[in-house]
Protein backbone atom coordinates (compact mmCIF):
# COMPACT_ATOMS: atom_id res chain seq x y z
CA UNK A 1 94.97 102.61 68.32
CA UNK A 2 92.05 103.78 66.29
CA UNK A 3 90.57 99.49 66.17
CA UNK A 4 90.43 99.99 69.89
CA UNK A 5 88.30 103.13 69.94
CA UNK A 6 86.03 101.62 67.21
CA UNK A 7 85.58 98.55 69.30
CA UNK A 8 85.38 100.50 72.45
CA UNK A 9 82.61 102.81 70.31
CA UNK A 10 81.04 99.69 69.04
CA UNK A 11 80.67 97.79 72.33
CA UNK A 12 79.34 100.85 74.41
CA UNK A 13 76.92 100.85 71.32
CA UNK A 14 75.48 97.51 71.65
CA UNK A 15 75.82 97.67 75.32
CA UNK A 16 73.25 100.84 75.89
CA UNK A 17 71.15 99.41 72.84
CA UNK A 18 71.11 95.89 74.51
CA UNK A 19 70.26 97.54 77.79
CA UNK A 20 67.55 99.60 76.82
CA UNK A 21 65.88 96.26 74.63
CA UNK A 22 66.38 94.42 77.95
CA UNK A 23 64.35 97.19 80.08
CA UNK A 24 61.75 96.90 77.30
CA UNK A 25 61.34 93.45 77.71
CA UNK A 26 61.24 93.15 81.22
CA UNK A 27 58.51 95.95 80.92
CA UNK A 28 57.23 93.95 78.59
CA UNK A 29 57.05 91.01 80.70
CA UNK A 30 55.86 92.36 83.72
CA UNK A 31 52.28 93.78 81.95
CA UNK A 32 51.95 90.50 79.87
CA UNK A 33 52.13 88.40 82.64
CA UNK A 34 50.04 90.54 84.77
CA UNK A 35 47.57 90.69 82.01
CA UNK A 36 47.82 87.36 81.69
CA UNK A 37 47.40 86.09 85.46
CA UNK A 38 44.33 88.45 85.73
CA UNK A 39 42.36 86.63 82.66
CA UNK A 40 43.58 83.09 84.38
CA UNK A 41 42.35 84.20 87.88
CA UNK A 42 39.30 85.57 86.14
CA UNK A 43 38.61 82.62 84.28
CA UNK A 44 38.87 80.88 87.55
CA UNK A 45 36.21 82.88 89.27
CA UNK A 46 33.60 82.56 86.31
CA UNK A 47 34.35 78.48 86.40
CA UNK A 48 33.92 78.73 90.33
CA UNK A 49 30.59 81.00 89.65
CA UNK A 50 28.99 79.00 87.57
CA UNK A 51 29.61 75.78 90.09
CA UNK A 52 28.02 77.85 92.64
CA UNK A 53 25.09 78.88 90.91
CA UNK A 54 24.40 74.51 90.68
CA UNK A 55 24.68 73.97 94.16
CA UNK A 56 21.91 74.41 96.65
CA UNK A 57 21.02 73.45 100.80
CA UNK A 58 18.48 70.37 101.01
CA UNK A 59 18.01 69.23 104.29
CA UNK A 60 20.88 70.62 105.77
CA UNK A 61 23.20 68.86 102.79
CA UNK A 62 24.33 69.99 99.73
CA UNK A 63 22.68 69.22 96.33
CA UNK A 64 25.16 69.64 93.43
CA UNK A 65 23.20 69.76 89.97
CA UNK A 66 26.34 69.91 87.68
CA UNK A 67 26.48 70.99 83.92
CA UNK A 68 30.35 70.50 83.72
CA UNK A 69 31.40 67.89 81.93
CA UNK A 70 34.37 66.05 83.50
CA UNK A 71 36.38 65.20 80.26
CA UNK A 72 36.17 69.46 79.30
CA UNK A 73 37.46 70.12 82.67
CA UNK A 74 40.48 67.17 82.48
CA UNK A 75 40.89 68.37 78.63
CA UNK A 76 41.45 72.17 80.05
CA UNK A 77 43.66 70.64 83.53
CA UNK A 78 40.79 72.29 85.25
CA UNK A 79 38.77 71.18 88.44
CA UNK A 80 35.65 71.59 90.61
CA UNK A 81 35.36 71.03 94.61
CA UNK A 82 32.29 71.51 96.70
CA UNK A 83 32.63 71.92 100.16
CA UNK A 84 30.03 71.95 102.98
CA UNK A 85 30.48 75.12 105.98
CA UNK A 86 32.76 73.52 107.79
CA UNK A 87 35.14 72.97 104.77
CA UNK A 88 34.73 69.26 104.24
CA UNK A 89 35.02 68.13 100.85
CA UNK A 90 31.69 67.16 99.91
CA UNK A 91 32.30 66.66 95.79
CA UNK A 92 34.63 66.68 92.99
CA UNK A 93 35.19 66.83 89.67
CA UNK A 94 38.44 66.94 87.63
CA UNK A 95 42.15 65.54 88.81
CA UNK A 96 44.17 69.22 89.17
CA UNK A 97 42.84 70.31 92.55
CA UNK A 98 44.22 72.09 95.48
CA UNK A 99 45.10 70.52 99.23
CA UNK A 100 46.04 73.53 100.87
CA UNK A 101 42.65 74.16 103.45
CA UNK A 102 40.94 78.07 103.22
CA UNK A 103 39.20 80.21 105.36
CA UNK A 104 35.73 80.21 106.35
CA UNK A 105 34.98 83.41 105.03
CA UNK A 106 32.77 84.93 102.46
CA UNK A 107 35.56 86.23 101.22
CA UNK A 108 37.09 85.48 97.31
CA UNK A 109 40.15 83.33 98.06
CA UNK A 110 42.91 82.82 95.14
CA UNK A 111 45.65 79.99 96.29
CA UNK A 112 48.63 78.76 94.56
CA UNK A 113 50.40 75.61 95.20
CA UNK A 114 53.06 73.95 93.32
CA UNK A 115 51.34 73.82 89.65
CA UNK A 116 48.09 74.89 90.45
CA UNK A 117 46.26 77.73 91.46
CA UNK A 118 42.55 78.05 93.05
CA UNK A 119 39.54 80.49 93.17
CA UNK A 120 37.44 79.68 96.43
CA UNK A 121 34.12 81.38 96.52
CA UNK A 122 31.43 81.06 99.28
CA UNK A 123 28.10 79.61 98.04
CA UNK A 124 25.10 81.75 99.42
CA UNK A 125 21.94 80.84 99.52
CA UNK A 126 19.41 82.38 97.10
CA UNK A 127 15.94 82.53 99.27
CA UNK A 128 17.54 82.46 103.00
CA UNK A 129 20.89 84.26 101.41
CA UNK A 130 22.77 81.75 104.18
CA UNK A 131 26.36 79.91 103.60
CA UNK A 132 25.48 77.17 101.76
CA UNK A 133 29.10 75.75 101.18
CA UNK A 134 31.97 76.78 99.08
CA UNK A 135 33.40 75.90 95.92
CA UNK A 136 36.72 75.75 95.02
CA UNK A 137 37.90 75.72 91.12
CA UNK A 138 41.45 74.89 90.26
CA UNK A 139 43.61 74.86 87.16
CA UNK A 140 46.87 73.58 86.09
CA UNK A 141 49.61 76.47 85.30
CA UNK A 142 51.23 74.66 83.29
CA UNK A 143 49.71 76.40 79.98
CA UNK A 144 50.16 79.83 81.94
CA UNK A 145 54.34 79.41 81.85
CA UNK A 146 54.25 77.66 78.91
CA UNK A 147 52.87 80.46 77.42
CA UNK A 148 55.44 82.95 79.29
CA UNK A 149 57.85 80.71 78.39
CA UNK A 150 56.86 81.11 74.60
CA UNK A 151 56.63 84.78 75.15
CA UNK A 152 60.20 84.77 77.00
CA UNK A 153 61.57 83.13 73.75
CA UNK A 154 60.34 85.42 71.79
CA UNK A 155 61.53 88.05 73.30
CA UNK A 156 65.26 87.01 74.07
CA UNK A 157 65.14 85.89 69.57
CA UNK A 158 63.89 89.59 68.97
CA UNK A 159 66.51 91.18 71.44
CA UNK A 160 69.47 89.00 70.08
CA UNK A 161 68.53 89.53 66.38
CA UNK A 162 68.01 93.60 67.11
CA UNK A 163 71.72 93.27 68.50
CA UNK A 164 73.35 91.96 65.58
CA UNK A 165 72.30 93.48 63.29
CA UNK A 166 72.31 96.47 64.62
CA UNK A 167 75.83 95.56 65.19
CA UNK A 168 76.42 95.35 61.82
CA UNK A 169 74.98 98.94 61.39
CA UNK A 170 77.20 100.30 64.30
CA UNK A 171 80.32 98.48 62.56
CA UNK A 172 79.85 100.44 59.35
CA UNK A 173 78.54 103.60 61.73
CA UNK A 174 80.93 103.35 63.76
CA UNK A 175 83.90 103.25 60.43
CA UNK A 176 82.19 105.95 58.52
CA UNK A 177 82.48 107.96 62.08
CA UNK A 178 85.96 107.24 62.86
CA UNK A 179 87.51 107.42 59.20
CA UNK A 180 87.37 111.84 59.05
CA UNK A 181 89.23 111.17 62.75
CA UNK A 182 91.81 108.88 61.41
CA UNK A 183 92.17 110.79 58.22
CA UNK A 184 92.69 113.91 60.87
CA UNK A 185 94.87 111.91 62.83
CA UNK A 186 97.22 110.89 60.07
CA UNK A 187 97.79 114.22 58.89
CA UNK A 188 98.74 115.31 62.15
CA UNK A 189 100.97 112.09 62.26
CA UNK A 190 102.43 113.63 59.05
CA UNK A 191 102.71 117.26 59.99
CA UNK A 192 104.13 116.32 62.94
CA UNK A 193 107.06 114.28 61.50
CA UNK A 194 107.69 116.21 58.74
CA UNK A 195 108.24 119.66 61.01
CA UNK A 196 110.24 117.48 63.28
CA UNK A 197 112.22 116.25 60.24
CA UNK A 198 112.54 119.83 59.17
CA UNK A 199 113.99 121.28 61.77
CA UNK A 200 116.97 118.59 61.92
CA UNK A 201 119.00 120.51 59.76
CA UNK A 202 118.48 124.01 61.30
CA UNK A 203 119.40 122.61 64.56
CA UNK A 204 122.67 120.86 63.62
CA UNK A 205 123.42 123.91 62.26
CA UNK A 206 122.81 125.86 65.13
CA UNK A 207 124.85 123.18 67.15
CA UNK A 208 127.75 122.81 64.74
CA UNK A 209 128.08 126.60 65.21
CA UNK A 210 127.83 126.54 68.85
CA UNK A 211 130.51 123.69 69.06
CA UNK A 212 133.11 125.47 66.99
CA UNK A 213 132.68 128.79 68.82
CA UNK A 214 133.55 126.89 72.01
CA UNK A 215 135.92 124.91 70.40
CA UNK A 216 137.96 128.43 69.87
CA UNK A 217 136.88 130.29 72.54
CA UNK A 218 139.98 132.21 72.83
CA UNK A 219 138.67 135.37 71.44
CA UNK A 220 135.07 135.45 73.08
CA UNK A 221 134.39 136.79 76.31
CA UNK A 222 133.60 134.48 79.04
CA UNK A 223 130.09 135.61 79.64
CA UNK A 224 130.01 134.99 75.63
CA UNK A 225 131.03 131.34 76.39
CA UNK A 226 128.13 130.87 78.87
CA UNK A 227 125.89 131.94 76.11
CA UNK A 228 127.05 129.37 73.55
CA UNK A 229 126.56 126.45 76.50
CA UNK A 230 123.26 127.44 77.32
CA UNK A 231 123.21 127.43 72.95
CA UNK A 232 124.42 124.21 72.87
CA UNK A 233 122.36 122.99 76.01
CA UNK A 234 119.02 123.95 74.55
CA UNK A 235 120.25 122.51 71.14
CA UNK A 236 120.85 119.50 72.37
CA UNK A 237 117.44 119.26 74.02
CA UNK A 238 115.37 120.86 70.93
CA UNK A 239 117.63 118.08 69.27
CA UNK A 240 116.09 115.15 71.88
CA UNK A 241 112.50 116.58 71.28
CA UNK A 242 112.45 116.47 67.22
CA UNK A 243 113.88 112.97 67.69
CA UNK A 244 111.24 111.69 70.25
CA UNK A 245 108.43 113.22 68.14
CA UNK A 246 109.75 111.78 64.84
CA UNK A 247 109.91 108.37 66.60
CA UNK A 248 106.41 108.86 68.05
CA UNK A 249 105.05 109.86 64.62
CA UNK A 250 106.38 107.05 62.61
CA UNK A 251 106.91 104.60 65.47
CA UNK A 252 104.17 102.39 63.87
CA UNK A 253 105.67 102.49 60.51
CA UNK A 254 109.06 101.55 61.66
CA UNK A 255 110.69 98.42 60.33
CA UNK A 256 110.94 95.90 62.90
CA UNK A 257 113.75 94.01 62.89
CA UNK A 258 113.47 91.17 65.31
CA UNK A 259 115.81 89.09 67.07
CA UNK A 260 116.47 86.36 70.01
CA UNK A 261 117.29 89.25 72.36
CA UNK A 262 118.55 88.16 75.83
CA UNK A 263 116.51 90.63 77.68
CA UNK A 264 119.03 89.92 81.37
CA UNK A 265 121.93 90.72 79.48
CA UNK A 266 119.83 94.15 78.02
CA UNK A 267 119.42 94.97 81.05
CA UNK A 268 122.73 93.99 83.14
CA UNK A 269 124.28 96.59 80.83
CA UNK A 270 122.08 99.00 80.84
CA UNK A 271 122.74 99.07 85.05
CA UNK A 272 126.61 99.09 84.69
CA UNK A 273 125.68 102.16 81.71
CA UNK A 274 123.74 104.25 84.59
CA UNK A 275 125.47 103.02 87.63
CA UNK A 276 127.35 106.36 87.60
CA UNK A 277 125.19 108.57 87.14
CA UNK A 278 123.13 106.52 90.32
CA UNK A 279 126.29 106.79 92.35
CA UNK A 280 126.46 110.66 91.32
CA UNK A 281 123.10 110.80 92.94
CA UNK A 282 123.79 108.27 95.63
CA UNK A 283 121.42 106.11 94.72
CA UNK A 284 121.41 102.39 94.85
CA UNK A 285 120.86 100.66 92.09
CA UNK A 286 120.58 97.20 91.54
CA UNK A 287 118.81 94.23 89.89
CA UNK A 288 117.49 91.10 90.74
CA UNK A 289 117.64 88.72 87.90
CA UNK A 290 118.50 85.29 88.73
CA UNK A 291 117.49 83.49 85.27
CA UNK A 292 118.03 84.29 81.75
CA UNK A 293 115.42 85.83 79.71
CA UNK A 294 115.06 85.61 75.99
CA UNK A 295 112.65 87.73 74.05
CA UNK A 296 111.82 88.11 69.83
CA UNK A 297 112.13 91.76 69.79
CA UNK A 298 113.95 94.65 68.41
CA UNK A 299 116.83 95.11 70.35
CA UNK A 300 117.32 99.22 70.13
CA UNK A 301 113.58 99.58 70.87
CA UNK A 302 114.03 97.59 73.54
CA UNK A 303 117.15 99.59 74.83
CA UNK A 304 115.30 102.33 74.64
CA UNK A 305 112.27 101.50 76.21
CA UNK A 306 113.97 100.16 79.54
CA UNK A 307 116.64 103.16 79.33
CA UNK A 308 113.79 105.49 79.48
CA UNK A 309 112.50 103.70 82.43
CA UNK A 310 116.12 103.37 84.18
CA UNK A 311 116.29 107.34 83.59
CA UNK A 312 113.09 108.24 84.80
CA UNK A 313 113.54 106.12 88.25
CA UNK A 314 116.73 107.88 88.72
CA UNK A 315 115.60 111.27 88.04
CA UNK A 316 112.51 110.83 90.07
CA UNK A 317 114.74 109.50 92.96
CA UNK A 318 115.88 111.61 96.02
CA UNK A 319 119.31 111.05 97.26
CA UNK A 320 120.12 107.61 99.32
CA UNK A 321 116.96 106.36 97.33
CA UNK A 322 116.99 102.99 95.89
CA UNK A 323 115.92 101.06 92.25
CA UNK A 324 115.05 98.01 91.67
CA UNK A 325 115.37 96.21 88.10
CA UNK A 326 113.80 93.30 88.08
CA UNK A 327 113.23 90.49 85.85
CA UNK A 328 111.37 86.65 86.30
CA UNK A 329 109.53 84.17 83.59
CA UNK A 330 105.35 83.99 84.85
CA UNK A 331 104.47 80.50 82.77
CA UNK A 332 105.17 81.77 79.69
CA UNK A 333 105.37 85.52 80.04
CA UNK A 334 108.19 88.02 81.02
CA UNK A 335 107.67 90.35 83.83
CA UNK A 336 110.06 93.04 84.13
CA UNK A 337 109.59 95.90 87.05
CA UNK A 338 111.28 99.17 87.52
CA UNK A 339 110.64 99.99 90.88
CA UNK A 340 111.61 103.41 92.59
CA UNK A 341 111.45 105.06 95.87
CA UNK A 342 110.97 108.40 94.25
CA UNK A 343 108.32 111.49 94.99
CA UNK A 344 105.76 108.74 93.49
CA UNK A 345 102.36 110.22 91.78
CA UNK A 346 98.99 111.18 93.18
CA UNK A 347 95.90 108.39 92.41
CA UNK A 348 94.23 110.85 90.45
CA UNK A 349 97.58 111.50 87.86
CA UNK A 350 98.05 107.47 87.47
CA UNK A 351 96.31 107.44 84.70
CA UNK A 352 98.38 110.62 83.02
CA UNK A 353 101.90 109.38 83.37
CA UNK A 354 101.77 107.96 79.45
CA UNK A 355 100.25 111.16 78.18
CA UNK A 356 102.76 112.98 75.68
CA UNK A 357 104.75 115.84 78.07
CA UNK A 358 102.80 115.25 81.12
CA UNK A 359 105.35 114.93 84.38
CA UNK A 360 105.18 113.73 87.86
CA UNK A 361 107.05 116.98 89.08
CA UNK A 362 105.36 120.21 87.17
CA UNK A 363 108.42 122.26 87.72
CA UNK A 364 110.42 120.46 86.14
CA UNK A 365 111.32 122.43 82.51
CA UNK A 366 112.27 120.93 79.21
CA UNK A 367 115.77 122.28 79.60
CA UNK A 368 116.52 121.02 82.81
CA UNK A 369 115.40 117.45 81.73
CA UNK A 370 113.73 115.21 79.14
CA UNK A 371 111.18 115.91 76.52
CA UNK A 372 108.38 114.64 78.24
CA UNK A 373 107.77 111.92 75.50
CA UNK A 374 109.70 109.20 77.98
CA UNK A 375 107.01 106.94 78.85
CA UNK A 376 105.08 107.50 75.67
CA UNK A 377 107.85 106.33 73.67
CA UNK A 378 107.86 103.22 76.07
CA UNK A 379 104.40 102.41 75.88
CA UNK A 380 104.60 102.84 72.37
CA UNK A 381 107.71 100.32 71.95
CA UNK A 382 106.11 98.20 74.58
CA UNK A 383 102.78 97.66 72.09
CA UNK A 384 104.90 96.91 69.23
CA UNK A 385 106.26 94.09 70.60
CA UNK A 386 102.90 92.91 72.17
CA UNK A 387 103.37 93.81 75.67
CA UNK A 388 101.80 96.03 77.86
CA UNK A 389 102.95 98.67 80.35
CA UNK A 390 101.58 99.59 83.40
CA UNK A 391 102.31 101.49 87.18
CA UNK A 392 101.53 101.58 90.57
CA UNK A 393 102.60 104.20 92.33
CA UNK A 394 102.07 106.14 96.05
CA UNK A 395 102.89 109.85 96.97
CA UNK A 396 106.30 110.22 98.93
CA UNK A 397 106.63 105.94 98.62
CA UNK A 398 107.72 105.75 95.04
CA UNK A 399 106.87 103.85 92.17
CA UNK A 400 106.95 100.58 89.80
CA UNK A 401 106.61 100.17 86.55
CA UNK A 402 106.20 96.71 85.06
CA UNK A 403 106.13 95.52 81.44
CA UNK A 404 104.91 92.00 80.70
CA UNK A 405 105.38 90.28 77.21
CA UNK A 406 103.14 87.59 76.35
CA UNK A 407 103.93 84.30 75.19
CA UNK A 408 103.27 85.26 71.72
CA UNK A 409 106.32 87.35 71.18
CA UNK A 410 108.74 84.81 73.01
CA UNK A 411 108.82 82.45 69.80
CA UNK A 412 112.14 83.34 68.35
CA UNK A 413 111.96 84.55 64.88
C-alpha cells in the first residue's frame, strides 16, 4: 500500500519539477532565439549598409565599388544583390541569395525563404538624396538552427540530468517522509488487532452466557428472553466486527496457502449456499458460467471474497430483483462480475464503496447488517492474489462488481 503512495509521491514529484524545468526552458528558448534572430537580422542590415554606402547613380546606371570579398561572404553563407529602381538585378556577389521579389519602397524589408533570410534596403542618393537602387543581403540559417539546435540539446541534457537525480533525492525524500507514516500505520495495524484479539474472549463469554440462559429459559420472563436475543444478536455481530478487523489488520501477514482452485465450482456452490436466502427475498439468482475456470489461490479467501460480494448484491436487492454471477477466461485473465439490480450508488460515492464502514444505504445500522468491512475485506483478498476489483454502478439501476486476475496468478502452484 505504502510503495504505491511513495511512487504516487515520487512521480507527482518529478512531474511538477519536470514541468516547471520545461517552462524554464521554453522561456529560455523563446528570449535566446529572439536575441539571437535580432543580432542575425542586425548583422544583415550592417552587411546590406555597408553595400549601399559602395553603390552610386552614373548616368542613369549603377556603379558598384565593392570592398567585399567574395570568398568572406561564401566562407560566412552570406550574399550581396544590387538592384536598379525597378528591381532588376543589376549585381551579385555570393551563392545564398533570395528569389522571392520586394517592394519598391524605401522601406527596410527582412524576407525569409526556405534556408535563407534577407535584409533589403533602398540605396539613396547622397547629393540628389534620390533612389538610387536597392541592395539586398542574404545569409544562410543554417548556423542560426544549428546553433538552436545546440542550445535545444543542451537544454533537454540539463532538464533530464536535473530529473534524475533529483529523483534520486525524492526517492530517499520521499522514504525518510513516508517511514514516521508507516511506522504510525503499523502501530495502528497492531493496536487494532490486538484490541480486536482482546475482546474475543469477553465476547464468547458474553455469548456462551446468553446461549445457556436461552437454552433454559424456563424460569425467565419472556420479555427477559427478548433481552438475551437482542444479547446474543449484538454478540454475534460485535463477534463479525472483531473478526473482520483482525483479518483486515493482519490480512497481509496471513499465510497463503495456494492451490489449483476451480473458481466455477467456488462459485456454483456458493449460489446453491445463498439460493435460499435469494428465494426468501424473491430474488433471482443465477449464474452464467459456461467454462471451467481454474485459479492459484487460497481457496477460503477466495470464498470469502465472492461470499461477501453474493451477500452484498442480495442485501442491496429489492424484491423480484435479479443477480447475475458471472464468470469467462479474457486471453489469459479471469473476469468474474457480480451484477445487481439493487438501489445502485450515486457517481460521486463510487469511489467510497471500498472505504472501511462506508455503505450504499446510510440507514442501514451495524445490528441490522454487516460490519461495513465487506468490500474492504474483498479488495483486500482480491490484491493478495494479484487481482483487482472494481464497480460500476447507477442510482435506482443497480450495480456490478467485477474482479479480474491476471495471468500471473493462473500458473498453478
Amino acid at each position: 500500500m505504502f510503495t504505491n503512495i511513495k511512487y504516487r509521491l515520487l512521480l507527482s514529484y518529478l512531474g511538477i519539477l519536470a514541468s516547471i524545468l520545461a517552462g524554464f526552458a521554453i522561456a529560455v528558448r523563446v528570449v535566446f532565439t529572439r536575441s539571437l534572430s535580432q543580432q542575425f537580422t542586425d548583422r544583415l542590415t550592417t552587411l546590406a549598409q555597408g553595400a549601399a554606402a559602395n553603390a552610386e547613380l552614373e548616368n542613369g546606371q549603377i556603379k558598384i565599388e565593392s570592398d567585399f570579398s567574395i570568398s568572406n561572404l561564401k566562407l560566412q553563407n552570406q550574399a550581396l544583390q544590387w538592384f536598379n529602381p525597378q528591381g532588376k538585378l543589376v549585381s551579385q556577389q555570393g551563392t545564398d541569395v533570395l528569389t522571392l521579389p520586394f517592394s519598391p519602397d524605401n522601406s527596410v524589408q527582412i524576407q525569409t525563404q526556405a534556408n535563407i533570410r534577407a535584409v533589403t534596403l533602398p540605396i539613396i542618393g547622397s547629393d540628389d538624396h534620390q533612389l538610387v537602387g536597392y541592395v539586398r543581403a542574404s545569409q544562410s540559417l543554417e548556423d542560426f538552427k544549428e546553433t538552436l539546435h545546440r542550445l535545444d540539446l543542451g537544454l533537454g541534457g540539463g532538464i533530464a540530468i536535473a530529473l534524475i537525480f533529483s529523483g534520486i533525492g525524492g526517492i530517499v525524500l520521499t522514504r525518510q517522509a513516508m517511514q514516521p507514516i508507516e511506522e504510525s500505520f503499523q502501530r495502528l495495524q497492531q493496536f487494532t488487532a490486538d484490541a480486536s484479539h482482546e475482546l474475543r474472549s469477553p465476547l464468547m463469554a458474553i455469548k456462551s452466557n446468553a446461549a445457556v440462559a436461552l437454552k433454559y429459559s424456563e424460569g425467565i420472563r419472556e420479555t427477559d428472553v427478548q433481552k438475551f436475543q437482542a444479547i446474543t444478536s449484538a454478540t454475534n455481530q460485535m463477534t463479525r466486527l472483531t473478526e473482520d478487523l483482525l483479518f483486515l489488520a493482519r490480512y497481509d501477514k496471513i499465510p497463503q496457502h495456494y492451490e489449483k482452485v476451480n473458481l466455477t465450482l467456488l462459485l456454483q456452490d456458493l449460489v446453491e449456499l445463498y439460493q435460499p436466502q435469494a428465494i426468501a427475498k424473491k430474488i433471482t439468482l443465477r449464474t452464467q458460467l459456461n467454462q471451467i475456470l481454474y485459479l492459484s489461490g487460497d481457496v477460503v479467501q477466495l470464498t470469502r471474497l465472492f461470499t461477501n460480494l453474493i451477500q452484498n448484491a442480495i442485501y442491496y436487492t429489492a424484491p423480484l430483483g435479479t443477480v447475475d454471477i458471472i464468470g469467462i477466461a479474457i486471453n489469459s485473465d479471469i473476469l468474474i462480475e457480480v451484477k445487481d439490480t439493487g438501489i445502485g450508488i450515486a457517481k460521486e460515492n463510487i469511489n467510497k464503496v471500498f472505504e472501511r464502514f462506508w455503505r450504499a444505504d446510510e440507514s442501514r445500522s451495524y445490528w441490522n447488517g454487516g460490519s461495513g468491512l465487506g468490500l474492504a475485506i474483498a479488495q483486500a483478498i482480491a490484491h493478495n492474489h494479484g487481482g483487482i476489483i472494481t464497480v460500476s454502478s447507477q442510482l435506482k439501476v443497480g450495480s456490478c462488481f467485477s474482479v479480474r486476475f491476471s495471468k500471473n496468478m493462473q500458473q498453478f502452484q
